[in-house]
N, C-alpha and C. Protein backbone atom coordinates (compact mmCIF):
# COMPACT_ATOMS: atom_id res chain seq x y z
N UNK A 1 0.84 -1.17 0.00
CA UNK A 1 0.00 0.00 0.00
C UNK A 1 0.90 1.25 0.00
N UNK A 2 0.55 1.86 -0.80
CA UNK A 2 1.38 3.46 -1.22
C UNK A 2 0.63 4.54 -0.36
N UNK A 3 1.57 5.15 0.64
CA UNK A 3 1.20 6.18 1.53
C UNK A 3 1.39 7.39 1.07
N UNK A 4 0.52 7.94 0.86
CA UNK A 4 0.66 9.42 0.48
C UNK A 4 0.60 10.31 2.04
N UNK A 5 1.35 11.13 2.45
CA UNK A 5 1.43 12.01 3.29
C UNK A 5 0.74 13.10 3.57
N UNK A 6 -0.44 13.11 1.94
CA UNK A 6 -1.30 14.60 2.57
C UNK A 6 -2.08 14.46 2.30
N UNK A 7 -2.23 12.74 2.82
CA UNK A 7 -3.63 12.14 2.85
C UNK A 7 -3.76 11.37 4.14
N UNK A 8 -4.96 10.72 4.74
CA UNK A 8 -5.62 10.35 5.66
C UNK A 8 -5.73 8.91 5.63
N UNK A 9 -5.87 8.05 6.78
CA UNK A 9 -6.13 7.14 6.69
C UNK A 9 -6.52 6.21 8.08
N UNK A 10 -7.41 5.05 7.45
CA UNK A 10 -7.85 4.48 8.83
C UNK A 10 -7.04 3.53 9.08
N UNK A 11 -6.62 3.41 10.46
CA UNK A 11 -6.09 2.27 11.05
C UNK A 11 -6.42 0.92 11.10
N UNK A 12 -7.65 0.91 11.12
CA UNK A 12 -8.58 -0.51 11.35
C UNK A 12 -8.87 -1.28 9.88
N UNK A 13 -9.48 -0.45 8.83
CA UNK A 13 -9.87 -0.79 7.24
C UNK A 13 -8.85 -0.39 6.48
N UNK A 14 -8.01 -0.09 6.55
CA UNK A 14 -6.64 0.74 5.60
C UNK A 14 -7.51 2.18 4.59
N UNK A 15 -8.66 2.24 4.91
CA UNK A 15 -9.33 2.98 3.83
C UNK A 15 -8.84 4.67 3.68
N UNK A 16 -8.79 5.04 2.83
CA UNK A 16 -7.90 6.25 2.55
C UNK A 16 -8.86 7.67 2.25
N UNK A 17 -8.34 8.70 2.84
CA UNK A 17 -9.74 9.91 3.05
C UNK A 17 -8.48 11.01 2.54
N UNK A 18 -9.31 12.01 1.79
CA UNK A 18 -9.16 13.56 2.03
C UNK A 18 -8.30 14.22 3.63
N UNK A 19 -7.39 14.93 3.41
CA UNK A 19 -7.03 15.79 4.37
C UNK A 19 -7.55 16.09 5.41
N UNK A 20 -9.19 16.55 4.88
CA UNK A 20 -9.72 17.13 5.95
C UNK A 20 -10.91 16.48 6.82
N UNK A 21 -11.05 15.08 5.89
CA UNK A 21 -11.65 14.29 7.00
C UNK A 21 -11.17 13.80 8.00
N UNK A 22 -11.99 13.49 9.27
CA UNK A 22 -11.37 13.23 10.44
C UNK A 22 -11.25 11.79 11.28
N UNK A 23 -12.90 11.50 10.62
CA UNK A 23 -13.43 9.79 11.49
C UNK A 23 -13.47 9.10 9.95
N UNK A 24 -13.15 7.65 10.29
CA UNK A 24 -13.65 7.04 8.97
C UNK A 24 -15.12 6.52 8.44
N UNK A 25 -15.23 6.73 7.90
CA UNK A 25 -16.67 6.69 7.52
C UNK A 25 -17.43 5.07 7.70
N UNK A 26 -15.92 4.12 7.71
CA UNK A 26 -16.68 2.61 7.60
C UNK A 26 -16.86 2.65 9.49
N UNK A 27 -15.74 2.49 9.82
CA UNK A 27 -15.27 1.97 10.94
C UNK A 27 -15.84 3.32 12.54
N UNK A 28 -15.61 4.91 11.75
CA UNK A 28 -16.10 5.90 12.59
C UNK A 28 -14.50 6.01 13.54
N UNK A 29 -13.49 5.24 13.78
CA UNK A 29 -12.36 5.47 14.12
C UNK A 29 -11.81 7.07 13.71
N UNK A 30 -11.24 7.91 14.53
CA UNK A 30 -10.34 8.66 14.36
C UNK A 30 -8.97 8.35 13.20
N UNK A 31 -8.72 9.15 12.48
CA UNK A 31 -7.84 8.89 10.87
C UNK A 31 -6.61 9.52 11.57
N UNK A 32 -5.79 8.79 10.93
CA UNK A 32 -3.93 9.44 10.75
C UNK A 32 -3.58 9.78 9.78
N UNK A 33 -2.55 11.00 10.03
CA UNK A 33 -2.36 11.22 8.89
C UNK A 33 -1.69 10.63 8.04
N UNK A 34 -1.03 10.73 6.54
CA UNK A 34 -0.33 10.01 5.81
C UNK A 34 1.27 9.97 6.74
N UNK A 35 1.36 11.11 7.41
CA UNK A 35 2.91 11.57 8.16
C UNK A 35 3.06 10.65 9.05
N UNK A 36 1.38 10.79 9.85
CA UNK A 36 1.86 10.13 11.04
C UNK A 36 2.37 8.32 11.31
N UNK A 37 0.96 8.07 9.66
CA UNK A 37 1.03 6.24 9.66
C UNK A 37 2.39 6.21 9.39
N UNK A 38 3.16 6.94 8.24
CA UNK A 38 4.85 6.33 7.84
C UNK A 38 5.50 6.66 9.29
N UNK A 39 5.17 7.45 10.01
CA UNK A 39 5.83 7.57 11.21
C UNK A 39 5.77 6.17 12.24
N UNK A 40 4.30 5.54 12.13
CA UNK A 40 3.77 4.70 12.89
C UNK A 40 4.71 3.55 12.69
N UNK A 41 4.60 3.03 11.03
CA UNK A 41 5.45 2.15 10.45
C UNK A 41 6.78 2.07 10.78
N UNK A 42 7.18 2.90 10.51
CA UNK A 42 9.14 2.90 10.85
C UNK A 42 9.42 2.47 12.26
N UNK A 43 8.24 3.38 13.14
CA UNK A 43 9.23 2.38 14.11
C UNK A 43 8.48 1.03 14.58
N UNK A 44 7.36 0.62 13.98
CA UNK A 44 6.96 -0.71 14.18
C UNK A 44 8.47 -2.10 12.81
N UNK A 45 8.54 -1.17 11.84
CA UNK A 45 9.68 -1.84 11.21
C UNK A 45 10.88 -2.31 12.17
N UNK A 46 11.38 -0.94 12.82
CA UNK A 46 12.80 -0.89 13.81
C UNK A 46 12.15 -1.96 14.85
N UNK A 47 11.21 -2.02 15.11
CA UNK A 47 11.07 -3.07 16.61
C UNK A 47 10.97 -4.48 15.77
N UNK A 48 10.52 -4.73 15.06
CA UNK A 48 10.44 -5.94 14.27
C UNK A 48 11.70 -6.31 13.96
N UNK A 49 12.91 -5.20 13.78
CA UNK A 49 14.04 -5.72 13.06
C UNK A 49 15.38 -5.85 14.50
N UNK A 50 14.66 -5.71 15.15
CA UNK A 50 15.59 -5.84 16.55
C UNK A 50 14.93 -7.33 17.31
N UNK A 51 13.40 -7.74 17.02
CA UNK A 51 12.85 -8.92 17.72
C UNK A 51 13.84 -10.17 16.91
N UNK A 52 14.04 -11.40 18.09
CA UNK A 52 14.55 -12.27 17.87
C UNK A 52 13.56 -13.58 18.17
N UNK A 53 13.53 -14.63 17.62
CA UNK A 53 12.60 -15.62 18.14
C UNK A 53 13.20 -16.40 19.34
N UNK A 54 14.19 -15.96 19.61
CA UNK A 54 15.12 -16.88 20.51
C UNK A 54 14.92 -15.74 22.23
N UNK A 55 14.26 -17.32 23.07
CA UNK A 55 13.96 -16.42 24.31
C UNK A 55 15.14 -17.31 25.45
N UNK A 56 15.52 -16.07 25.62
CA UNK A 56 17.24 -16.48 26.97
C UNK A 56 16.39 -16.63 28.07
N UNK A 57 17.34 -17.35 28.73
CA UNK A 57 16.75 -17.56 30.07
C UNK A 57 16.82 -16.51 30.90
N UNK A 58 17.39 -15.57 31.03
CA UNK A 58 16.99 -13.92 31.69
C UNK A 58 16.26 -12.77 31.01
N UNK A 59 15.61 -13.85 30.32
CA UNK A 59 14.48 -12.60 29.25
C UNK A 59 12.99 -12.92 30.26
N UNK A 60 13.12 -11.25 30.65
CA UNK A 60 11.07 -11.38 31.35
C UNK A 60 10.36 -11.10 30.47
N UNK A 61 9.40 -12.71 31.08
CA UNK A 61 8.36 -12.98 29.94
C UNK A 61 7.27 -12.08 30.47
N UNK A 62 6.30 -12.11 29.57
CA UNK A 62 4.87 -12.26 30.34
C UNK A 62 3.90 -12.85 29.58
N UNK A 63 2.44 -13.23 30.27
CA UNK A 63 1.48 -14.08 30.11
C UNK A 63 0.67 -13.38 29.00
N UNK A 64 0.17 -13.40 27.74
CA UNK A 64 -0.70 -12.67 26.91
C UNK A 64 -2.19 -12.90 26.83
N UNK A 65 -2.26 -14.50 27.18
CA UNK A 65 -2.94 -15.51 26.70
C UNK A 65 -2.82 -16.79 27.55
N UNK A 66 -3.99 -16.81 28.31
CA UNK A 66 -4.07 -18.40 28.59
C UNK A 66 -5.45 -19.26 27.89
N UNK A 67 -5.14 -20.22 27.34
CA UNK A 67 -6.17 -21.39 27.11
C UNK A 67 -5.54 -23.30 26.91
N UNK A 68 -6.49 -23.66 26.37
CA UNK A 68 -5.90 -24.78 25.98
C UNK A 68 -4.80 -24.62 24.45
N UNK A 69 -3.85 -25.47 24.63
CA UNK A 69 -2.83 -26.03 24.47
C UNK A 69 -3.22 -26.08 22.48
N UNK A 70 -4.60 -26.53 21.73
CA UNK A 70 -4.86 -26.35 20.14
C UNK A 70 -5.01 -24.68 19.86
N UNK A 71 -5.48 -24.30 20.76
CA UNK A 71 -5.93 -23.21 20.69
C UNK A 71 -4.70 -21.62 20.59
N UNK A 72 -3.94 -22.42 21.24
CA UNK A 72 -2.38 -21.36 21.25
C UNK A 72 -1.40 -21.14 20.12
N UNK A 73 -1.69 -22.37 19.90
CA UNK A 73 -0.77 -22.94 18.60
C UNK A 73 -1.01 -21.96 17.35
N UNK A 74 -2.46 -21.64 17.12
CA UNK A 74 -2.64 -20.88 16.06
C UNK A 74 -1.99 -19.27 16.52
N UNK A 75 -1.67 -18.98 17.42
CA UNK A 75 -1.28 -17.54 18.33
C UNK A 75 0.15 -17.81 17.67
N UNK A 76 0.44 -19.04 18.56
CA UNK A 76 2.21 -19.14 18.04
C UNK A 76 2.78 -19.18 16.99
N UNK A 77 2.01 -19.28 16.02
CA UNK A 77 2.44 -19.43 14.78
C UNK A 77 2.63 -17.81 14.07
N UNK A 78 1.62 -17.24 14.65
CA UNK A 78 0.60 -15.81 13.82
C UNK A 78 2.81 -15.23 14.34
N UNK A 79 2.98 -15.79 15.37
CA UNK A 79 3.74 -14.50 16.36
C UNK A 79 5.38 -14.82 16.02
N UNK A 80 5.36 -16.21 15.77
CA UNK A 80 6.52 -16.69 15.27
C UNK A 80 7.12 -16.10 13.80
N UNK A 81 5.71 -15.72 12.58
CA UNK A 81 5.63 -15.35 11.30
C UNK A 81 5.95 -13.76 11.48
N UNK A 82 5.77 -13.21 12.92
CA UNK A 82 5.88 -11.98 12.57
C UNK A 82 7.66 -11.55 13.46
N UNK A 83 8.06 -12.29 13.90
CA UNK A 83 9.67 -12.48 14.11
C UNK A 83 9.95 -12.09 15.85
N UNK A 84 8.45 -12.35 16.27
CA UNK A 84 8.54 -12.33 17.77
C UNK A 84 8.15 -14.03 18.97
N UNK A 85 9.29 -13.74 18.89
CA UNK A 85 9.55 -15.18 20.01
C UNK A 85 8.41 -15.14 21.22
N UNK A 86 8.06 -16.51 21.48
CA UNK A 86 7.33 -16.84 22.19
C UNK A 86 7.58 -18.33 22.88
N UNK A 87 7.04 -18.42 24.39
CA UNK A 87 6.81 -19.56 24.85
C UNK A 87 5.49 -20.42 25.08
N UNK A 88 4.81 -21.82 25.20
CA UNK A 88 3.62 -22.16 25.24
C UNK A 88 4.28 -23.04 27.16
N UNK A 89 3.93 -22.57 27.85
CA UNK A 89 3.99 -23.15 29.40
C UNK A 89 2.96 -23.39 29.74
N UNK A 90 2.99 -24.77 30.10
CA UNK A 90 1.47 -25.28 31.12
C UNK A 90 1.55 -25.04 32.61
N UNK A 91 -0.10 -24.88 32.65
CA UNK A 91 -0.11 -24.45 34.29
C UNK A 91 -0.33 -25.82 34.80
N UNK A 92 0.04 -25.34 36.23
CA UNK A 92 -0.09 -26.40 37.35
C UNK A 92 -0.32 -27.96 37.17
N UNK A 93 -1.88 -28.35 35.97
CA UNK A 93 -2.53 -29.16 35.94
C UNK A 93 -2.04 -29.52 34.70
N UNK A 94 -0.78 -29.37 34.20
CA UNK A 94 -0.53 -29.82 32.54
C UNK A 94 0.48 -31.32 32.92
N UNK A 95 0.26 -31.93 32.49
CA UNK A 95 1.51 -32.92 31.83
C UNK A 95 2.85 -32.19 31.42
N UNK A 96 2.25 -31.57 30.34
CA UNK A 96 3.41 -30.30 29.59
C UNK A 96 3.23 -31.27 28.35
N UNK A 97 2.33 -32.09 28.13
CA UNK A 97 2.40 -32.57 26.82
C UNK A 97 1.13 -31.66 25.86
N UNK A 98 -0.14 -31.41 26.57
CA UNK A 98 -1.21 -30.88 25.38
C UNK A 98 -2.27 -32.16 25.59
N UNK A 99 -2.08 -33.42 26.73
CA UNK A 99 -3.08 -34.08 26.06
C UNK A 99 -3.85 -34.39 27.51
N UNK A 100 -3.60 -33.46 28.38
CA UNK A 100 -4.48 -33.27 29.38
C UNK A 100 -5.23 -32.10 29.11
N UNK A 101 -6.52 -32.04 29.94
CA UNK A 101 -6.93 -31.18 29.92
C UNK A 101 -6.96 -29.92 31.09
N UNK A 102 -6.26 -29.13 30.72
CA UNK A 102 -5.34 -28.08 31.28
C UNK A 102 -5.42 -26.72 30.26
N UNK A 103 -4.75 -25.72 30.96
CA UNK A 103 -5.06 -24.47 30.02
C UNK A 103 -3.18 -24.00 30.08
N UNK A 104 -2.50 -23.40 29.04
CA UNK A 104 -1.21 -23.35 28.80
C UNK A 104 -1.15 -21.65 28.84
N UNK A 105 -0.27 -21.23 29.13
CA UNK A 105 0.32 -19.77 29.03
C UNK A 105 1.14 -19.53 27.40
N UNK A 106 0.64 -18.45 27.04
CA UNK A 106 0.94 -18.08 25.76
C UNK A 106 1.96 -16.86 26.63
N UNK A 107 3.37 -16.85 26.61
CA UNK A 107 4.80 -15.78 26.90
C UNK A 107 5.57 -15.13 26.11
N UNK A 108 5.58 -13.98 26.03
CA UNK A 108 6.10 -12.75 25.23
C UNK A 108 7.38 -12.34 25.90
N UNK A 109 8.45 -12.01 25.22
CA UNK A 109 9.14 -10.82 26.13
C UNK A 109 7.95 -9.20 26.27
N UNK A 110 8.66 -9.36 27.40
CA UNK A 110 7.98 -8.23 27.95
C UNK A 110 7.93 -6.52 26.86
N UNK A 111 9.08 -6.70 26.27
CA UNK A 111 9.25 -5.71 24.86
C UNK A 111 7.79 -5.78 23.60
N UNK A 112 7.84 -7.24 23.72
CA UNK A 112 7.19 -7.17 22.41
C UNK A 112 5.84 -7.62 22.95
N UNK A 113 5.45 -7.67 23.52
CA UNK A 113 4.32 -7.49 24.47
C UNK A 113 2.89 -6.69 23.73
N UNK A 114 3.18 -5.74 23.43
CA UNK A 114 1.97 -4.44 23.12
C UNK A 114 2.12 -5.32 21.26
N UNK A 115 2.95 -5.33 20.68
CA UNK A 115 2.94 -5.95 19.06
C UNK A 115 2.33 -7.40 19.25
N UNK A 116 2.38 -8.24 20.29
CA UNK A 116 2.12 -9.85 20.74
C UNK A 116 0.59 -9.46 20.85
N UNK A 117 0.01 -8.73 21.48
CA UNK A 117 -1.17 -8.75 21.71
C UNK A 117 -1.84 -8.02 20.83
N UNK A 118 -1.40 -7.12 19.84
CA UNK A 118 -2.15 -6.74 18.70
C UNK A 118 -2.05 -7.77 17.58
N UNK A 119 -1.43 -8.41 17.45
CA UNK A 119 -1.45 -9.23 16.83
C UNK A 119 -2.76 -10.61 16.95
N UNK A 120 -2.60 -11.14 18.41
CA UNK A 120 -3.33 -11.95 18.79
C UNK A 120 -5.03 -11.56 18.77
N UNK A 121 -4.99 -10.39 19.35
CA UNK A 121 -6.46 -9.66 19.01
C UNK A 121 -6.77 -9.42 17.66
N UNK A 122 -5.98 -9.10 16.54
CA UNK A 122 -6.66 -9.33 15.53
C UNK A 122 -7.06 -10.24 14.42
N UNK A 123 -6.50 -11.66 15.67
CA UNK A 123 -6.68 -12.87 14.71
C UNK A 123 -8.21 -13.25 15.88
N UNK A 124 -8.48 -12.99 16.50
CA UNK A 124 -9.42 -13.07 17.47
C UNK A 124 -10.94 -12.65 16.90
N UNK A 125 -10.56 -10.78 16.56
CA UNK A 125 -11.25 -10.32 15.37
C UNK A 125 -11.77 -10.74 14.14
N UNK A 126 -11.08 -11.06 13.46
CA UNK A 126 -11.25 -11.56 11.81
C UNK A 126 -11.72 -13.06 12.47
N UNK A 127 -11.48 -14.07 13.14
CA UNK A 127 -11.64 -15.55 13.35
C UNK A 127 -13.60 -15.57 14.22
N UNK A 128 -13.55 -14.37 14.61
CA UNK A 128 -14.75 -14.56 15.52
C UNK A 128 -15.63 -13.68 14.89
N UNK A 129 -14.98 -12.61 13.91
CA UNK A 129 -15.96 -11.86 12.60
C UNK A 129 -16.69 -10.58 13.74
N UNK A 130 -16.01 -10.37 15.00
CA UNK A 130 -16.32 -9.38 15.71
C UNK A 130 -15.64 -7.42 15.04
N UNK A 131 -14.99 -7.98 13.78
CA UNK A 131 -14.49 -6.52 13.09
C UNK A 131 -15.57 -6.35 12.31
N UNK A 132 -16.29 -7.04 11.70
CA UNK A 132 -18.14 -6.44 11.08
C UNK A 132 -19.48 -6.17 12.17
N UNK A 133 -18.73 -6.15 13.22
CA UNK A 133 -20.13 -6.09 14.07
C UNK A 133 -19.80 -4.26 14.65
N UNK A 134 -21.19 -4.00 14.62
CA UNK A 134 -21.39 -2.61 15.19
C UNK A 134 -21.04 -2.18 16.88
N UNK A 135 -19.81 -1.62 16.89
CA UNK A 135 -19.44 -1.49 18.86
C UNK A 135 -19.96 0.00 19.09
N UNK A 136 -20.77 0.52 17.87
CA UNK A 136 -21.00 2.10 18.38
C UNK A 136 -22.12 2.20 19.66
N UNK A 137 -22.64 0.48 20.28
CA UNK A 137 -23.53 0.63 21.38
C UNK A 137 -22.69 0.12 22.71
N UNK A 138 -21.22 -0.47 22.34
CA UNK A 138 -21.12 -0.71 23.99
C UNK A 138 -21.12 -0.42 25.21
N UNK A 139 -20.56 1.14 25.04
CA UNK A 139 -20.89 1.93 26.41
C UNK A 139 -22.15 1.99 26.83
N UNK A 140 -23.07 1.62 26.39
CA UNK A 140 -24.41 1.95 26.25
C UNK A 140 -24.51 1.34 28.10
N UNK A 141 -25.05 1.92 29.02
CA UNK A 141 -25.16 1.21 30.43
C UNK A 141 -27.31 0.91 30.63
N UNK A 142 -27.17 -0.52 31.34
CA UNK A 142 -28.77 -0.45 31.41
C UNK A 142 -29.46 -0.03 32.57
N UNK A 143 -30.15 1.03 32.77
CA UNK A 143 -30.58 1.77 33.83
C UNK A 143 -32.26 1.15 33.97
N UNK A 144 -32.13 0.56 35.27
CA UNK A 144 -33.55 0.30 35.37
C UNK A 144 -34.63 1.04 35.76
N UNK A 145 -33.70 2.85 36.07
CA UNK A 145 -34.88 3.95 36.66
C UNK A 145 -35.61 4.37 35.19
N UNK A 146 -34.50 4.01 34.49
CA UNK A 146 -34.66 4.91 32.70
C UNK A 146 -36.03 4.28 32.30
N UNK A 147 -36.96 4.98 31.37
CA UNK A 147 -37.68 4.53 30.57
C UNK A 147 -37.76 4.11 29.63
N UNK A 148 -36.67 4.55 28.72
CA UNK A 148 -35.90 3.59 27.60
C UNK A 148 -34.05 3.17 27.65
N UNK A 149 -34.09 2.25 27.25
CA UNK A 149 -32.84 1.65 27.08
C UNK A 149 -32.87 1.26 25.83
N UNK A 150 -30.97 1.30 25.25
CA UNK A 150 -30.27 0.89 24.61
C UNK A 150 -29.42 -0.21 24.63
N UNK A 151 -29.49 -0.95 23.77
CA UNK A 151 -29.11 -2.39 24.35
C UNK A 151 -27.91 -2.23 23.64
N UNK A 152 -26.30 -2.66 24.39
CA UNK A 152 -25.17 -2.51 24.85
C UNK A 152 -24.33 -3.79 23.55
N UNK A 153 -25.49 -4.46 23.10
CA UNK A 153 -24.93 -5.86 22.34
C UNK A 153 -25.34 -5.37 21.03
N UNK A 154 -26.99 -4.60 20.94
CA UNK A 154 -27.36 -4.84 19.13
C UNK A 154 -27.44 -3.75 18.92
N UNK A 155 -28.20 -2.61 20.30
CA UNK A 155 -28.20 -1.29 19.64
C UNK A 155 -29.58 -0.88 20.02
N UNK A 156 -30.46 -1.79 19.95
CA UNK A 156 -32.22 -2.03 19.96
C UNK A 156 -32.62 -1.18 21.21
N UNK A 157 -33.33 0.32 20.51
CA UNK A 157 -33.92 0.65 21.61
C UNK A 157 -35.16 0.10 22.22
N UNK A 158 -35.86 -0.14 23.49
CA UNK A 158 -36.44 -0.29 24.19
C UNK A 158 -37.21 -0.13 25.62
N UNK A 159 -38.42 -0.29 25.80
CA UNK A 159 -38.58 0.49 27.56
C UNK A 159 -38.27 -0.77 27.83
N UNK A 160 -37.60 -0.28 29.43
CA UNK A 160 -37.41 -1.53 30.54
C UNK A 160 -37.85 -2.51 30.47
N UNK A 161 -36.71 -3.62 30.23
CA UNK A 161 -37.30 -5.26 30.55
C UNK A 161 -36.17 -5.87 31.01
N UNK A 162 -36.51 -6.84 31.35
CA UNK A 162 -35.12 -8.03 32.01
C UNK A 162 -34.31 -8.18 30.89
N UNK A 163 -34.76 -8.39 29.53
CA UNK A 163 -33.95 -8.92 28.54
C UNK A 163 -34.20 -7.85 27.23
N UNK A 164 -33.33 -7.80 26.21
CA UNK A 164 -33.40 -7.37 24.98
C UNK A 164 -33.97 -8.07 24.40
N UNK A 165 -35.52 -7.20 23.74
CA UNK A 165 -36.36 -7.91 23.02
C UNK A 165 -35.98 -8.63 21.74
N UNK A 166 -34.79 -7.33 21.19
CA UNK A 166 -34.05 -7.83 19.92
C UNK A 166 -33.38 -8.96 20.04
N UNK A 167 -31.85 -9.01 20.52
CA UNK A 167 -31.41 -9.93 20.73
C UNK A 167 -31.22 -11.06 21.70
N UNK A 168 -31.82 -10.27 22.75
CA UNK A 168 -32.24 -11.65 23.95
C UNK A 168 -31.01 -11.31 25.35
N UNK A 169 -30.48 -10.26 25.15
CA UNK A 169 -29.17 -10.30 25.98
C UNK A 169 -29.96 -9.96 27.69
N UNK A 170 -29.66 -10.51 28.58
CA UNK A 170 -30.31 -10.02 29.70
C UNK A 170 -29.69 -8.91 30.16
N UNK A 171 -30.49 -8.62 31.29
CA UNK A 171 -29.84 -7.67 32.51
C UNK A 171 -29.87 -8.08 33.60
């Protein structure tokens, strides 16, 4: 993708705006500029070109991710492809083989940490199809003095009830 600098752009859709727009029109995200994304890039390049896959034994880790042991694997791979080392450690209740049922620690250096977990969240995103769903209602809070509510999951206004008529979500 060719960055033009005195142009705009979204973080989330790559979609590309006029100067003087501000939110993106798909996503409603706040836009960067063309300056700032090549700015963004370079030094996400420089940290990429300093990560090693190789974790020393006086490297502090930390935890990104715990689940089962199939479920990591697709993490480790995403994180391995992008040139940041990782460990898969079982807790307490593991064998350390994968064929108990136990939940494993997904370990970052502590550096690459903030790139480990954007990464992992946006395979989370695209895999669970939560980047086409509408979040312009989550803050939405359910007040049971209120006479209407906004439901926090679909959006569906409504007067007071235990549950969202639309989608069924309780309170």
């Amino acid at each position: 993708m060719m960055i033009d600098p005195d142009l705009k752009y979204c973080t989330n859709c790559k979609d590309e705006y006029r100067a003087d727009i501000i939110k993106c029109g798909v996503c409603g995200l706040d836009l960067l500029s063309g300056t700032e994304l090549l700015a963004r890039q370079k030094t996400e390049n420089q940290a990429r070109a300093n990560r090693t896959l190789e974790i020393l034994p006086g490297d502090e880790l930390v935890t990104i991710q715990r689940r089962p042991l199939n479920d990591l694997r697709v993490f480790e791979n995403l994180l391995k492809a992008d040139g940041i080392g990782c460990l898969l450690a079982g807790d307490e209740n593991s064998c350390g083989k994968g064929c108990c049922p136990s939940n494993f620690d997904l370990q970052v250096k502590v550096g690459d940490a903030p790139f480990a977990i954007k990464i992992v969240e946006d395979e989370i995103r695209r895999t669970s199809r939560m980047d086409d769903h509408d979040h312009s209602f989550v803050d939405a809070v359910f007040n049971p003095d209120s006479e209407e509510q906004t439901c926090p999951a679909c959006g569906f206004v409504f007067s007071t009830a235990p549950a969202c008529p639309d989608c069924g979500l309780c309170f």
